[in-house]
PDB file of N, CA and C in Angstrom:
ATOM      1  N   UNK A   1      32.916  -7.830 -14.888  1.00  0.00           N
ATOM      2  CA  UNK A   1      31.749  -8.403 -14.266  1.00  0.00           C
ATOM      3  C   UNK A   1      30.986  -9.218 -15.317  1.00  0.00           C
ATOM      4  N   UNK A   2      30.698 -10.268 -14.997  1.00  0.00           N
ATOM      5  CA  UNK A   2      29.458 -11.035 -15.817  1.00  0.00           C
ATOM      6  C   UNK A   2      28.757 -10.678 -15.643  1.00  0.00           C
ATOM      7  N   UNK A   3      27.721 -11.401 -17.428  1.00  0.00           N
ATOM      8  CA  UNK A   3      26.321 -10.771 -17.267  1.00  0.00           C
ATOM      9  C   UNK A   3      25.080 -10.999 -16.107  1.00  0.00           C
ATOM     10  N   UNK A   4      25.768 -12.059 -15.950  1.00  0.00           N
ATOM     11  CA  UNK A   4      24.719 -12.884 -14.852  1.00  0.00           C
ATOM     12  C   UNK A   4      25.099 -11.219 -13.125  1.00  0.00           C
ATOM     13  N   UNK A   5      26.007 -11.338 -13.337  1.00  0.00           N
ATOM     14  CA  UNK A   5      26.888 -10.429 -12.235  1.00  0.00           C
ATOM     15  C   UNK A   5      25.964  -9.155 -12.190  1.00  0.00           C
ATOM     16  N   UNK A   6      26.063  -8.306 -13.505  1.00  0.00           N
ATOM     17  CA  UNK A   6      25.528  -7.579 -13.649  1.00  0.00           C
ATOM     18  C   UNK A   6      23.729  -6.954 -13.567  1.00  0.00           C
ATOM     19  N   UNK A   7      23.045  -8.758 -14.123  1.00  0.00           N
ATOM     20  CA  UNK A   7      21.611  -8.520 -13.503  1.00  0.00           C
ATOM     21  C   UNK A   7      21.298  -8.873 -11.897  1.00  0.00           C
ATOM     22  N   UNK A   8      22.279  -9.465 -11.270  1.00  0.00           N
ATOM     23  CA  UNK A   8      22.369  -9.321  -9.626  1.00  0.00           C
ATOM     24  C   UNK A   8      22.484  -8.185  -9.363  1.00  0.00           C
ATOM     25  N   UNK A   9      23.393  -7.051  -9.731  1.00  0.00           N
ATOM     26  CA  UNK A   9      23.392  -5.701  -9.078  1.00  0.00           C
ATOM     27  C   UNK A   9      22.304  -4.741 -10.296  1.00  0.00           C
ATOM     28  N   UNK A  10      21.777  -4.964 -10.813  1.00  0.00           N
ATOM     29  CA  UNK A  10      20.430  -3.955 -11.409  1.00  0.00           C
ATOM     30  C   UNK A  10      19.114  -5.022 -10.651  1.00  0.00           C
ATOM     31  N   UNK A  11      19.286  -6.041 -10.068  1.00  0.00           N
ATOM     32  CA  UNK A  11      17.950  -6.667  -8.979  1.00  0.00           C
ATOM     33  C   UNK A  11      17.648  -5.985  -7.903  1.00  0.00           C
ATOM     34  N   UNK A  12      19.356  -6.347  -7.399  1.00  0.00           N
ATOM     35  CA  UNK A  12      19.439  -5.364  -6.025  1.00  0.00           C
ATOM     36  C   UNK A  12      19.174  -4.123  -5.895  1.00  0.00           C
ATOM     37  N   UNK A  13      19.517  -2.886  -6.815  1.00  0.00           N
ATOM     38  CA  UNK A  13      19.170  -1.915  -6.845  1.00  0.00           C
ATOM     39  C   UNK A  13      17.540  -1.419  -6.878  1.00  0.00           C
ATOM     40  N   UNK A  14      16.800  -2.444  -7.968  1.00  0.00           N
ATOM     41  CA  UNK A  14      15.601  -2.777  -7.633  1.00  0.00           C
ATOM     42  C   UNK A  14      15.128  -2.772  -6.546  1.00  0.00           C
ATOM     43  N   UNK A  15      15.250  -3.749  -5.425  1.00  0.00           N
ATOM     44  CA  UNK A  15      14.717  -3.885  -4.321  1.00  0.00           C
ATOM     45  C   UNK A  15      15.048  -2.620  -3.654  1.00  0.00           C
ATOM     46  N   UNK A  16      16.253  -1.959  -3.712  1.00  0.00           N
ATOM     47  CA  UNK A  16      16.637  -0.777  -2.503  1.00  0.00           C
ATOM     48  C   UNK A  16      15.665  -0.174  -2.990  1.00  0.00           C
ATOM     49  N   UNK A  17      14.842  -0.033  -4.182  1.00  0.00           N
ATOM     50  CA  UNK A  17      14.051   1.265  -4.859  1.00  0.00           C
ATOM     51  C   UNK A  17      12.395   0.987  -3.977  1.00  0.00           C
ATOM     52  N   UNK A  18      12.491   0.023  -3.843  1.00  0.00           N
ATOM     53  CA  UNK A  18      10.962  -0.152  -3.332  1.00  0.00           C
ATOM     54  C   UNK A  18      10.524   0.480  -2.178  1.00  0.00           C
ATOM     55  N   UNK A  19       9.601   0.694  -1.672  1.00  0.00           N
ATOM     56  CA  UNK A  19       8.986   1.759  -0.659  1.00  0.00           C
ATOM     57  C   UNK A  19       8.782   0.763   0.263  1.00  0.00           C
ATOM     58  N   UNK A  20       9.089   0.907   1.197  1.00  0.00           N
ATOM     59  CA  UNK A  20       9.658   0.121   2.199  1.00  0.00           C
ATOM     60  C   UNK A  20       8.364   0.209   3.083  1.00  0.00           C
ATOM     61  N   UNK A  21       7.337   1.529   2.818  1.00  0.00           N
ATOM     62  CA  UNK A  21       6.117   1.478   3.743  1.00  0.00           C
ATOM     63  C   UNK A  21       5.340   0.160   3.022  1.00  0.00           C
ATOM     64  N   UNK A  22       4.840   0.171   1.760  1.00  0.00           N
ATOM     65  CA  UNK A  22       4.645  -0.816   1.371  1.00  0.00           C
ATOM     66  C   UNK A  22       4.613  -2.480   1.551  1.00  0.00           C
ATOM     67  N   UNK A  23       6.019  -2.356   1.934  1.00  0.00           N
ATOM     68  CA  UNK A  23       5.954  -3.734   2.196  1.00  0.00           C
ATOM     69  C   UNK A  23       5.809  -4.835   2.879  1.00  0.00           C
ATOM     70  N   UNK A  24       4.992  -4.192   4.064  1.00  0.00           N
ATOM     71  CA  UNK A  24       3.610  -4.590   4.909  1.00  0.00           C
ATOM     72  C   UNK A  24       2.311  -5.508   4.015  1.00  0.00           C
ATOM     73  N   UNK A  25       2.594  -6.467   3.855  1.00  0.00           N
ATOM     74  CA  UNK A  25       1.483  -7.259   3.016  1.00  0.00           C
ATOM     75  C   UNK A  25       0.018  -6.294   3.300  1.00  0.00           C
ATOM     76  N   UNK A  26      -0.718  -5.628   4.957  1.00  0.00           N
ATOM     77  CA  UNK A  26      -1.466  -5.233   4.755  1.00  0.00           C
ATOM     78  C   UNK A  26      -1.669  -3.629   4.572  1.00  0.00           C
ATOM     79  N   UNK A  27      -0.538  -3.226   4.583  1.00  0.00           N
ATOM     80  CA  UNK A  27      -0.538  -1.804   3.942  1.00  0.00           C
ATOM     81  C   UNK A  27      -0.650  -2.130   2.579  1.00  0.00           C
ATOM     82  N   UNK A  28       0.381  -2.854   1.783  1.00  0.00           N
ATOM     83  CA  UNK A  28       0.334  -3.051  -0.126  1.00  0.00           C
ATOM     84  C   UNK A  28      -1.401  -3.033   0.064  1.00  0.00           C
ATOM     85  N   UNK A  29      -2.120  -4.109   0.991  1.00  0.00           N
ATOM     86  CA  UNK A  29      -3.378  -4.524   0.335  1.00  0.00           C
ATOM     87  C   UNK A  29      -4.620  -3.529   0.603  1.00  0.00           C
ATOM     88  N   UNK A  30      -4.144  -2.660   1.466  1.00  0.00           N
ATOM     89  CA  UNK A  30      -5.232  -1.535   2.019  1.00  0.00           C
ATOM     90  C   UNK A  30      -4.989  -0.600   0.312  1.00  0.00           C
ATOM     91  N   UNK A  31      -3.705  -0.298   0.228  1.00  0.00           N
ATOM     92  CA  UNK A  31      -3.578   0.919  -0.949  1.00  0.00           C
ATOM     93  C   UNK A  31      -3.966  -0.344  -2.198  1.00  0.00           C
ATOM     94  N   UNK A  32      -3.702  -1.501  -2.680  1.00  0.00           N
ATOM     95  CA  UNK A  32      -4.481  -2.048  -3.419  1.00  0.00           C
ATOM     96  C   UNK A  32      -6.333  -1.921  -3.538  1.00  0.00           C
ATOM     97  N   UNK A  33      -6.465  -2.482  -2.705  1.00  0.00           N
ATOM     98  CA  UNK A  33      -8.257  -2.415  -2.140  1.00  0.00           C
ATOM     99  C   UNK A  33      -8.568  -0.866  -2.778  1.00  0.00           C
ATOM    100  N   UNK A  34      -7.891   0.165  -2.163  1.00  0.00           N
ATOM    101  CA  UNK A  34      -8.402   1.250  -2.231  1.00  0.00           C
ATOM    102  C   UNK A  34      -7.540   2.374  -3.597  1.00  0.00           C
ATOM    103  N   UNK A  35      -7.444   1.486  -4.555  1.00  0.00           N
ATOM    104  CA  UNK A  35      -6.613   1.652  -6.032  1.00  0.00           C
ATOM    105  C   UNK A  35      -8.131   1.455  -6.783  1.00  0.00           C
ATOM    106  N   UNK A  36      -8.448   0.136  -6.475  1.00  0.00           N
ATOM    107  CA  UNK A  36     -10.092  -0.260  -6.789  1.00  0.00           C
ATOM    108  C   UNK A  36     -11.175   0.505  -6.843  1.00  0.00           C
ATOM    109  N   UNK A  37     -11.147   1.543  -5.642  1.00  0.00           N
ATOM    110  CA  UNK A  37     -12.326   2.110  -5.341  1.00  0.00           C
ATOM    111  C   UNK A  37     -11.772   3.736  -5.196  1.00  0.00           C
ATOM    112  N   UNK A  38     -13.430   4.469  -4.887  1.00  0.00           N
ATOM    113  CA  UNK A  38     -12.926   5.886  -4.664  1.00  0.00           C
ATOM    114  C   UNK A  38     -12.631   6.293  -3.068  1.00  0.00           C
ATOM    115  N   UNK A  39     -13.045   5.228  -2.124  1.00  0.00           N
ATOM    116  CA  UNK A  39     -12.999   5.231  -0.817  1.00  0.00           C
ATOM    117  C   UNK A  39     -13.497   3.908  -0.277  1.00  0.00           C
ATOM    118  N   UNK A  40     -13.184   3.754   0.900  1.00  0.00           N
ATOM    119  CA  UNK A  40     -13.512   2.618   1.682  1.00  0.00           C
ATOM    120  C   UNK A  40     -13.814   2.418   3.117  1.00  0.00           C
ATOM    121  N   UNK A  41     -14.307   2.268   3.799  1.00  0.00           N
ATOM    122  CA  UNK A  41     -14.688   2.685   5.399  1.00  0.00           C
ATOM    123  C   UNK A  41     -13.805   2.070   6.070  1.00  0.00           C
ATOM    124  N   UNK A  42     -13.579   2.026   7.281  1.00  0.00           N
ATOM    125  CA  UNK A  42     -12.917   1.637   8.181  1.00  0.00           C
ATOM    126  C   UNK A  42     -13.389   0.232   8.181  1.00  0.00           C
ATOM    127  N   UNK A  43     -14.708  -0.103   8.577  1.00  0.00           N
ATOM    128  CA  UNK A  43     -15.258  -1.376   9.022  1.00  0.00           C
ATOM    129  C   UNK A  43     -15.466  -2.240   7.744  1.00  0.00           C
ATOM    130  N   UNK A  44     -15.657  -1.718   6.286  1.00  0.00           N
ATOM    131  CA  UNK A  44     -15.418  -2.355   4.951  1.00  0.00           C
ATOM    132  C   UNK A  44     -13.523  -2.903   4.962  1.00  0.00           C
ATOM    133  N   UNK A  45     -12.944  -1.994   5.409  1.00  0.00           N
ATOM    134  CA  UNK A  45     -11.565  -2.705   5.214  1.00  0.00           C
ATOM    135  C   UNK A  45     -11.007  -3.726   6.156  1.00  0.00           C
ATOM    136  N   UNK A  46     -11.744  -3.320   7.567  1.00  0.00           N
ATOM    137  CA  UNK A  46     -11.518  -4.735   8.847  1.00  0.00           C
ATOM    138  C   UNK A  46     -12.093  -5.926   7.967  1.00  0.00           C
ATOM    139  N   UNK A  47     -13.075  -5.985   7.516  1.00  0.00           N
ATOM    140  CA  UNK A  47     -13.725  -6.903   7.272  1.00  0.00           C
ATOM    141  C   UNK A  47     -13.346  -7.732   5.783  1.00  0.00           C
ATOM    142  N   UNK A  48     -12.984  -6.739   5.232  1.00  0.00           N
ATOM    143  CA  UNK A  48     -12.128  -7.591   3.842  1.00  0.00           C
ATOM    144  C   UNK A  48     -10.565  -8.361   4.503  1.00  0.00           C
ATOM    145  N   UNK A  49     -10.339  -7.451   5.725  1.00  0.00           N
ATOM    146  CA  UNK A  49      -8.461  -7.909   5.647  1.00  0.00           C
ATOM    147  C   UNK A  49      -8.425  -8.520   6.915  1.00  0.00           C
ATOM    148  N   UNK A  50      -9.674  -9.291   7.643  1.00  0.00           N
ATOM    149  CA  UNK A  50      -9.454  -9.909   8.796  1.00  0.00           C
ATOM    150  C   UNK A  50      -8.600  -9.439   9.844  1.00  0.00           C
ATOM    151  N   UNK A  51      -8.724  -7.857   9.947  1.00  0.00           N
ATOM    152  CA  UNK A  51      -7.548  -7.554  10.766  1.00  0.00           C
ATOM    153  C   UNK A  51      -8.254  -6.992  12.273  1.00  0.00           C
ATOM    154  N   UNK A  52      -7.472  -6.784  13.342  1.00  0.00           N
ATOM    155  CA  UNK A  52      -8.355  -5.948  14.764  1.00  0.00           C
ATOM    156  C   UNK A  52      -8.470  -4.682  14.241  1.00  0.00           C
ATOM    157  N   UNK A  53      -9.231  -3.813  15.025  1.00  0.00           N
ATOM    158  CA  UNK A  53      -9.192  -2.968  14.716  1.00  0.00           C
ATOM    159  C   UNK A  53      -7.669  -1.727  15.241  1.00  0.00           C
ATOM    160  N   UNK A  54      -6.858  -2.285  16.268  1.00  0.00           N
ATOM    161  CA  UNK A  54      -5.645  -1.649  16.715  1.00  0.00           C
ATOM    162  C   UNK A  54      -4.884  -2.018  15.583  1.00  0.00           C
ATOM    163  N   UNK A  55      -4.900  -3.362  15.018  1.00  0.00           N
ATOM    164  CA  UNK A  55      -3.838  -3.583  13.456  1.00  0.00           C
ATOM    165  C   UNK A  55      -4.203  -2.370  12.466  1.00  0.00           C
ATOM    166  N   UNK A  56      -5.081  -2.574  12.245  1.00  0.00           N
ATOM    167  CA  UNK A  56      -5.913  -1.961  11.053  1.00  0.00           C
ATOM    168  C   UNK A  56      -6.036  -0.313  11.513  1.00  0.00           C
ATOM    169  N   UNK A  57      -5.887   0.339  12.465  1.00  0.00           N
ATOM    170  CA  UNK A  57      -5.905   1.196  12.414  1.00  0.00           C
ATOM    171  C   UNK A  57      -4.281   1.985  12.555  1.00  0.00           C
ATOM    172  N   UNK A  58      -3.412   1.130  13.166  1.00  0.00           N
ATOM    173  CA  UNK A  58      -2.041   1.180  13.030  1.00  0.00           C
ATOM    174  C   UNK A  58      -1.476   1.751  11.940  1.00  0.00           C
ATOM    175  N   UNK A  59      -1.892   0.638  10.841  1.00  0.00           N
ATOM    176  CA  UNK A  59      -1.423   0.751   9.529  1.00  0.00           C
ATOM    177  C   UNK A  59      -2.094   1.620   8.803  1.00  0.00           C
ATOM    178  N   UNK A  60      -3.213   2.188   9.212  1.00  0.00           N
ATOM    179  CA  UNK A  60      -3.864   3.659   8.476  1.00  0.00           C
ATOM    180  C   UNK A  60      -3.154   4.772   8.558  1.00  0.00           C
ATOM    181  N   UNK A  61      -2.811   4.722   9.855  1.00  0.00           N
ATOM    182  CA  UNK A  61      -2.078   5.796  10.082  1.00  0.00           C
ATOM    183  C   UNK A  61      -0.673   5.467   9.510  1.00  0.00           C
ATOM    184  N   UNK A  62      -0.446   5.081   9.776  1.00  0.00           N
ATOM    185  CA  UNK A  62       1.010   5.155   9.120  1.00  0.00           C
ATOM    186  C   UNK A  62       1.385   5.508   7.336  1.00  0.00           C
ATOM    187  N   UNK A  63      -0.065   4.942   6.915  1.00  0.00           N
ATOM    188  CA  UNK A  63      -0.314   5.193   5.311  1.00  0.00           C
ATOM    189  C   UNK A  63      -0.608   6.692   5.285  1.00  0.00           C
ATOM    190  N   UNK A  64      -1.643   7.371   6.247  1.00  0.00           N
ATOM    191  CA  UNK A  64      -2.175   8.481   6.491  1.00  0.00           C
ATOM    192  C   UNK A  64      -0.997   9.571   6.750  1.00  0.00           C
ATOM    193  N   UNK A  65      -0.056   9.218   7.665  1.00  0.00           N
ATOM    194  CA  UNK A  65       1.303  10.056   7.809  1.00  0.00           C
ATOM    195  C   UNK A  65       1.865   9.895   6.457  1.00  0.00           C
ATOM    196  N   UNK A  66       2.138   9.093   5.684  1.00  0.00           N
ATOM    197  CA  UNK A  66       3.421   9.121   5.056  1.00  0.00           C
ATOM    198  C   UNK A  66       2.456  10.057   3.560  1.00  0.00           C
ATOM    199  N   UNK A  67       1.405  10.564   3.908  1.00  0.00           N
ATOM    200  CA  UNK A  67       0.622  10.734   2.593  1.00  0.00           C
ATOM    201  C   UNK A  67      -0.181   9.948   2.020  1.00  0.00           C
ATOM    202  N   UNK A  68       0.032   8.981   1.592  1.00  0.00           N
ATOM    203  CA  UNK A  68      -0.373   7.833   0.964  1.00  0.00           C
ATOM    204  C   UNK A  68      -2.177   7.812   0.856  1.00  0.00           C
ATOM    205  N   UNK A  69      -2.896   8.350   2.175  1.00  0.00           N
ATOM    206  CA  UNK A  69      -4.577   8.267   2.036  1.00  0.00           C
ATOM    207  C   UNK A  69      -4.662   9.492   2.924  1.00  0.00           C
ATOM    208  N   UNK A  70      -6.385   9.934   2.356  1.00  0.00           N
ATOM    209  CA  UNK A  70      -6.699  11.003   2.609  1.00  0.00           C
ATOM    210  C   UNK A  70      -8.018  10.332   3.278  1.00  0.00           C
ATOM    211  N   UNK A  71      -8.364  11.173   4.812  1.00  0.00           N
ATOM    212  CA  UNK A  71      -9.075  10.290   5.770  1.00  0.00           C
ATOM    213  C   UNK A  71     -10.611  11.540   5.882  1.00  0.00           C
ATOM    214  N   UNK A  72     -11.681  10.917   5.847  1.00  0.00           N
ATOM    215  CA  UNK A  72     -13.083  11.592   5.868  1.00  0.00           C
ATOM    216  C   UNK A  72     -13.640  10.900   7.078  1.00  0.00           C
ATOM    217  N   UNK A  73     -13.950  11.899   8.035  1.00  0.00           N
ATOM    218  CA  UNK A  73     -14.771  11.540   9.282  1.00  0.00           C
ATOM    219  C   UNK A  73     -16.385  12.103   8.609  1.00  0.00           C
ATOM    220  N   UNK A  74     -17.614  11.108   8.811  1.00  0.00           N
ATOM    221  CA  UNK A  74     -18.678  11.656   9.582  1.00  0.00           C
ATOM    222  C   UNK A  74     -19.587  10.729   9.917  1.00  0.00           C
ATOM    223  N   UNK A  75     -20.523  11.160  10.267  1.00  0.00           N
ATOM    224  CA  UNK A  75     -21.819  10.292  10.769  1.00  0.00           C
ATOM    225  C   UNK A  75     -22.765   9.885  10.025  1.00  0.00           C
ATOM    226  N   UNK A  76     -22.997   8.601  10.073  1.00  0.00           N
ATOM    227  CA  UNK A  76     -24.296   8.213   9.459  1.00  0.00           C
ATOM    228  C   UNK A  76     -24.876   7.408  10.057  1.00  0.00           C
ATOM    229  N   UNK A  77     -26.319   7.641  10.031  1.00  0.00           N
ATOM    230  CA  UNK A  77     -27.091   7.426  10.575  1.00  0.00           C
ATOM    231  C   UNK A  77     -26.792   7.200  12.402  1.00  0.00           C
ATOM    232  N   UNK A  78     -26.775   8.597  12.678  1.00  0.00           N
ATOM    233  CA  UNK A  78     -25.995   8.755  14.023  1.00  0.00           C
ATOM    234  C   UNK A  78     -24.714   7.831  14.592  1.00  0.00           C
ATOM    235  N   UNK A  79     -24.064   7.554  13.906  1.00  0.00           N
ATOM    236  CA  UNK A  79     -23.066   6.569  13.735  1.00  0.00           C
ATOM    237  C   UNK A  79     -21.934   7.054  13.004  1.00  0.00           C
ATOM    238  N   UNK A  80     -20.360   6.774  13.887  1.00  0.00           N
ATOM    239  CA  UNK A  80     -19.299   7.751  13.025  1.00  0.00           C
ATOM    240  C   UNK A  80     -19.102   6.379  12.153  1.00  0.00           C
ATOM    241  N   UNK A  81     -18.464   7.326  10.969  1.00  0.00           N
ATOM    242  CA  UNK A  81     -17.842   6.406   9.741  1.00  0.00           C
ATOM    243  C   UNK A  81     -17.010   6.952   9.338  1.00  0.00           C
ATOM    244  N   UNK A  82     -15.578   6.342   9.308  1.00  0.00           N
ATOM    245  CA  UNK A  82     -14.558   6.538   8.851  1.00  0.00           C
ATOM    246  C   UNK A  82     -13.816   6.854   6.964  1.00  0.00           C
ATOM    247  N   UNK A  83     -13.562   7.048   6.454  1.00  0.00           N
ATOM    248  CA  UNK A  83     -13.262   6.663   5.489  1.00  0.00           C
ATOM    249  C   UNK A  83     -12.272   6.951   5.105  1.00  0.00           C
ATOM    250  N   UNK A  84     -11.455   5.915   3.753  1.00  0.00           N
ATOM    251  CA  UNK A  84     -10.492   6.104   3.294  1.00  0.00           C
ATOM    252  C   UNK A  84     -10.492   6.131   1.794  1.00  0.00           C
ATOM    253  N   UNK A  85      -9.342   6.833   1.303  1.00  0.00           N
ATOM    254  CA  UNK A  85      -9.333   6.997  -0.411  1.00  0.00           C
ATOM    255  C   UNK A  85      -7.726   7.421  -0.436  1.00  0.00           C
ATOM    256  N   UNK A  86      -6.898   7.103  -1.411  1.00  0.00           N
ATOM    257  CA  UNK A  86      -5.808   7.175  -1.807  1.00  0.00           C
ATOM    258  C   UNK A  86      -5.337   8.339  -2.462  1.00  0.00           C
ATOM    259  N   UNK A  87      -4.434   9.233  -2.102  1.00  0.00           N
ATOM    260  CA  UNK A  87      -4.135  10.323  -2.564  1.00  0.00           C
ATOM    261  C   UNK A  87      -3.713   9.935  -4.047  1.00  0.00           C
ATOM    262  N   UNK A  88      -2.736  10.862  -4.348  1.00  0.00           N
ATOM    263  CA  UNK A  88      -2.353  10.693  -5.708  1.00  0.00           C
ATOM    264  C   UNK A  88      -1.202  10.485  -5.042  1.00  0.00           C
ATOM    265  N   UNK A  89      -0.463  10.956  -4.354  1.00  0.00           N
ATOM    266  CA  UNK A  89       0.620  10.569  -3.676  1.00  0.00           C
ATOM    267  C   UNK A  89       0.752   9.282  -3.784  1.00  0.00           C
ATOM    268  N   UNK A  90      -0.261   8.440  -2.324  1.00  0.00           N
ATOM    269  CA  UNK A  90      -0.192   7.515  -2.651  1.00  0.00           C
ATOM    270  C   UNK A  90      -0.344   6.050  -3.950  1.00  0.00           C
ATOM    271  N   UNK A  91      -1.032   6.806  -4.788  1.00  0.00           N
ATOM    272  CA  UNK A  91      -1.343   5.838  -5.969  1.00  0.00           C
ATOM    273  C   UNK A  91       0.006   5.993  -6.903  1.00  0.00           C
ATOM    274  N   UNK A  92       0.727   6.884  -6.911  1.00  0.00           N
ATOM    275  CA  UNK A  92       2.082   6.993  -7.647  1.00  0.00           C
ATOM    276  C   UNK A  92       3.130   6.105  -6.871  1.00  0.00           C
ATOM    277  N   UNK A  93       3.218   5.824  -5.367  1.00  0.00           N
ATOM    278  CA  UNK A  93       4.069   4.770  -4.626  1.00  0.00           C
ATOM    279  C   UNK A  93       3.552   3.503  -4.975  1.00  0.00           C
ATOM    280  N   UNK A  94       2.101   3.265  -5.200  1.00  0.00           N
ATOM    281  CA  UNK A  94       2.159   2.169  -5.294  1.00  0.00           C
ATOM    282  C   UNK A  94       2.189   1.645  -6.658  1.00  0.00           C
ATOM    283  N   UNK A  95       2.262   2.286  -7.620  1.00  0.00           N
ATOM    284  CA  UNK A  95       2.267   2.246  -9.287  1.00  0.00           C
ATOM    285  C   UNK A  95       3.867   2.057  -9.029  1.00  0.00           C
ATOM    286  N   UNK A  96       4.405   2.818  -8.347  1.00  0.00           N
ATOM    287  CA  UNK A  96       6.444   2.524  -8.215  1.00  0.00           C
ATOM    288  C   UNK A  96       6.644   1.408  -7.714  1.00  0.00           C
ATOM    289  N   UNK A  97       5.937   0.855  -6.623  1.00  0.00           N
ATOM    290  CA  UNK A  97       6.271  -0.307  -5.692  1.00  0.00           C
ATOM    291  C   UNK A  97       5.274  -1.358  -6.783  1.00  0.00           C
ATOM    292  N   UNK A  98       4.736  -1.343  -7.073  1.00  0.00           N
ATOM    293  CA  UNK A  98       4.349  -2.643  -8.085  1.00  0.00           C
ATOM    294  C   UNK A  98       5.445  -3.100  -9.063  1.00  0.00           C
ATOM    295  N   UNK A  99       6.005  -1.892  -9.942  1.00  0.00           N
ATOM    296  CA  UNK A  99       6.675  -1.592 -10.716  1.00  0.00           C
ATOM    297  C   UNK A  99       7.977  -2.629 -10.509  1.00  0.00           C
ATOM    298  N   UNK A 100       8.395  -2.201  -9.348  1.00  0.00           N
ATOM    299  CA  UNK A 100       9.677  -2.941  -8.351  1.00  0.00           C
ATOM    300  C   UNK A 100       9.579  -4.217  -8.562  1.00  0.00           C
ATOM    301  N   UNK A 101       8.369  -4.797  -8.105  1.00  0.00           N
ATOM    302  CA  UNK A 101       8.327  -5.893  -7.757  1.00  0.00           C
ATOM    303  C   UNK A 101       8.366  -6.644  -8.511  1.00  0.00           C
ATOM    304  N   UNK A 102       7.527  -6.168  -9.920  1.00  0.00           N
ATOM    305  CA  UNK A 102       7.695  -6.643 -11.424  1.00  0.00           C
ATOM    306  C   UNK A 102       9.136  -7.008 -11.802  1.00  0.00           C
ATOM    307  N   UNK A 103       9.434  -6.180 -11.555  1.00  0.00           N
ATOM    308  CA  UNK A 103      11.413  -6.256 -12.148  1.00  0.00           C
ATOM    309  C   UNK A 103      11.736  -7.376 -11.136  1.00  0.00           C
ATOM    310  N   UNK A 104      11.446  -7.103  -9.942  1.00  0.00           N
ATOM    311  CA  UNK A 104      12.336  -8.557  -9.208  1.00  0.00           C
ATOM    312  C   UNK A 104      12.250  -9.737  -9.694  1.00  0.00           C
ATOM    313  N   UNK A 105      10.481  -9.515  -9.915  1.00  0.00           N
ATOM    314  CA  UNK A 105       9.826 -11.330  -9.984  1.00  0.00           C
ATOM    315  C   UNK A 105      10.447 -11.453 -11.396  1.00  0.00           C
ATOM    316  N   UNK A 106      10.502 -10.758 -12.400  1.00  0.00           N
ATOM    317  CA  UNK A 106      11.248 -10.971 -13.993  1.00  0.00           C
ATOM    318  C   UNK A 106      12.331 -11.809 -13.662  1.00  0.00           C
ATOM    319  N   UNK A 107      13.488 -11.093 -12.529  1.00  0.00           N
ATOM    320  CA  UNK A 107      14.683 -11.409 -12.678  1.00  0.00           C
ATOM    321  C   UNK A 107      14.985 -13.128 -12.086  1.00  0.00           C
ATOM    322  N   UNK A 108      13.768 -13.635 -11.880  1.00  0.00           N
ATOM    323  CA  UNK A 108      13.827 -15.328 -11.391  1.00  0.00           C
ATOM    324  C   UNK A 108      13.606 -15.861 -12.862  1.00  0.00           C
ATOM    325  N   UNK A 109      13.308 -15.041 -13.592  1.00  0.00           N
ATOM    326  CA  UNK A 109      13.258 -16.218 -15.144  1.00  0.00           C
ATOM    327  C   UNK A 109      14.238 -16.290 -15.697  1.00  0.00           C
TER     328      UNK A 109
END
């Protein structure tokens, strides 16, 4: 196998490694956003990621199932508020899935 041969199949293997929940531009950017901070509300994250609220709540859950965020209900000022914050779970997928992506984008130079 050539060398060239050889960094095609350590790319590819790359990509199979990546977390596939991730790679939802607005899932990466919800667990980004919330890498930033210690939590984030429901209506703070519609409003940063232009999304509905059936998108945006889609993809919570799905972050919320797989582990990835840990979800706080309560009220303020007689008003529910949602919130979100990133497990450690999730901050280790996305420290892996960055990681990934690094190696791919390398392998175009």
């Amino acid at each position: 196998m050539t060398r060239r041969e050889d960094e095609d199949v350590r790319l590819a293997q790359a990509a199979a490694g990546a977390d596939r929940l991730l790679d939802h531009r607005v899932r990466l950017a919800i667990c980004v956003l919330l890498a930033r901070r210690d939590r984030l509300s429901f209506s703070r994250l519609k409003e940063l990621l232009a999304e509905t609220d059936g998108s945006l709540g889609a993809h919570l859950r799905r972050l919320e199932e797989a582990g990835h965020l840990a979800v706080d209900k309560e009220f303020r000022d007689r008003r529910p508020t949602t919130w979100y914050a990133l497990t450690r779970a999730g901050r280790r997928a996305l420290d892996e899935h960055v990681s990934t992506l690094g190696r791919l984008l390398a392998g175009l130079e």
